[in-house]
Protein backbone atom coordinates (compact mmCIF):
# COMPACT_ATOMS: atom_id res chain seq x y z
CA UNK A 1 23.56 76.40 -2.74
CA UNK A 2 23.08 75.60 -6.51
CA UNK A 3 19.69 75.97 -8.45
CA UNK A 4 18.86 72.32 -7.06
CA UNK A 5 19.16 73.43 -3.94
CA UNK A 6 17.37 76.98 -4.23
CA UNK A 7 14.26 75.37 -6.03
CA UNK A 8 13.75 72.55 -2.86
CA UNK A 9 13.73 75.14 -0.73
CA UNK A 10 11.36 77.25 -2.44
CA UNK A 11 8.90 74.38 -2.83
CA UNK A 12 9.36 73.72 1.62
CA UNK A 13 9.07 77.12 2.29
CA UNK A 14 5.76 77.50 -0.09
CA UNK A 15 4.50 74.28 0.49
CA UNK A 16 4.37 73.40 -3.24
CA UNK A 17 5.46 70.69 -5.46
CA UNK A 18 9.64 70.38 -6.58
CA UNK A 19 7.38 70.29 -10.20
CA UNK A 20 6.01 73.72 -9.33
CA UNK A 21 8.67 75.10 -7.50
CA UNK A 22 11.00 74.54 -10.64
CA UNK A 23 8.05 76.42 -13.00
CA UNK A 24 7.87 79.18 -10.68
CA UNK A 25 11.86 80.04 -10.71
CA UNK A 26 12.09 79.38 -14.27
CA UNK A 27 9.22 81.79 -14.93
CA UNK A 28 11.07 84.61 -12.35
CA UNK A 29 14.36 84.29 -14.35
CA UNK A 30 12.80 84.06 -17.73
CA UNK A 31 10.84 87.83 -16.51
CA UNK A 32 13.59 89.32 -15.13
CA UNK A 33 15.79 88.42 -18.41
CA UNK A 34 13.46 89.18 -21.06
CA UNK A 35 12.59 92.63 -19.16
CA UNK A 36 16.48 93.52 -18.80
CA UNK A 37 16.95 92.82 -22.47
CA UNK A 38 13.65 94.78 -23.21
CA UNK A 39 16.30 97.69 -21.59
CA UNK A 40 13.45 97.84 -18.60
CA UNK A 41 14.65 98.00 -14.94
CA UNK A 42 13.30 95.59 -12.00
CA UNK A 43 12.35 96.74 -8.67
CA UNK A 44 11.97 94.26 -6.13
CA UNK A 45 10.92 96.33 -2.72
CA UNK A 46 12.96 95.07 -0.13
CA UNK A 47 15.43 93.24 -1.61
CA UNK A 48 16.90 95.10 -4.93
CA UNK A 49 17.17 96.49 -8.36
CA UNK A 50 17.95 94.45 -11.57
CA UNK A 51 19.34 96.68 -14.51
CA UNK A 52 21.34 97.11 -17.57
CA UNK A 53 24.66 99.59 -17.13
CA UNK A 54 26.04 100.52 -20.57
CA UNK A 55 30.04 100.92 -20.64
CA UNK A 56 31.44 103.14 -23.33
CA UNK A 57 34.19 101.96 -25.90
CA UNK A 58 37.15 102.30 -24.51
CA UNK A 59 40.77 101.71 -25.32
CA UNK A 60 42.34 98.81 -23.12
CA UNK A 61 46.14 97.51 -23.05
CA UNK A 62 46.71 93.65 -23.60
CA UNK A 63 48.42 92.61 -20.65
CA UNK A 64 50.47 89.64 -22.53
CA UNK A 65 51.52 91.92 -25.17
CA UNK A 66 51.76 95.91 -23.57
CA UNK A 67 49.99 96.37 -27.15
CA UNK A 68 46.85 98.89 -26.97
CA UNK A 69 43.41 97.28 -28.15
CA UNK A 70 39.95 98.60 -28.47
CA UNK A 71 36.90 97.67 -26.21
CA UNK A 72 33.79 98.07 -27.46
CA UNK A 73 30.92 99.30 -26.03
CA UNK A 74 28.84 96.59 -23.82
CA UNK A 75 25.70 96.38 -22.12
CA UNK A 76 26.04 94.72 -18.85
CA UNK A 77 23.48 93.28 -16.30
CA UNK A 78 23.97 94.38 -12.42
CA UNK A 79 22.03 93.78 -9.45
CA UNK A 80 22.15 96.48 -6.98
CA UNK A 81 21.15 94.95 -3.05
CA UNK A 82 18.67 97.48 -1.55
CA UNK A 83 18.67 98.94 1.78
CA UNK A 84 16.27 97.07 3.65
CA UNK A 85 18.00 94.40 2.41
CA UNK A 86 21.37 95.03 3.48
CA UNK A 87 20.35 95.91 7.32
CA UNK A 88 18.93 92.86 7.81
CA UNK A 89 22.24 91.66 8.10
């Protein structure tokens, strides 16, 4: 299923136009991005958790090479299933 795909079925299931289907989804990702980058985490009961994990700078090896390089620290989005979630399959 692409974002096509997702946003037809959205605007079936809610009985809405493709038109408003695609405004709704594009508001729900524009939210859920601006909050993450605002460093604020998303709780949607009964289906998951958006957040930001921060990895620490770390020293890495170059696999071509066997030569040691530096990573640097990186903020990283993850989204984390929940429970309820999960059991319903």
């Amino acid at each position: 299923m692409n974002k096509s795909d997702l946003i037809r079925s959205i605007a079936n299931n809610a009985g809405i136009t493709l038109k408003d289907a695609a405004t709704a989804f594009d508001a729900v990702v524009d939210a859920i991005t601006e909050n993450l980058k605002n460093g604020e985490k998303i709780q949607i009961s009964g289906f998951g958790t958006f957040e930001l994990k921060c990895k620490d700078a770390r020293e890495g090896i170059n696999p071509k090479t066997g030569e040691k390089i530096s990573i640097a620290a990186s903020r990283t989005p993850v989204f984390k299933f929940g429970k309820a979630y999960k059991d319903s399959f």
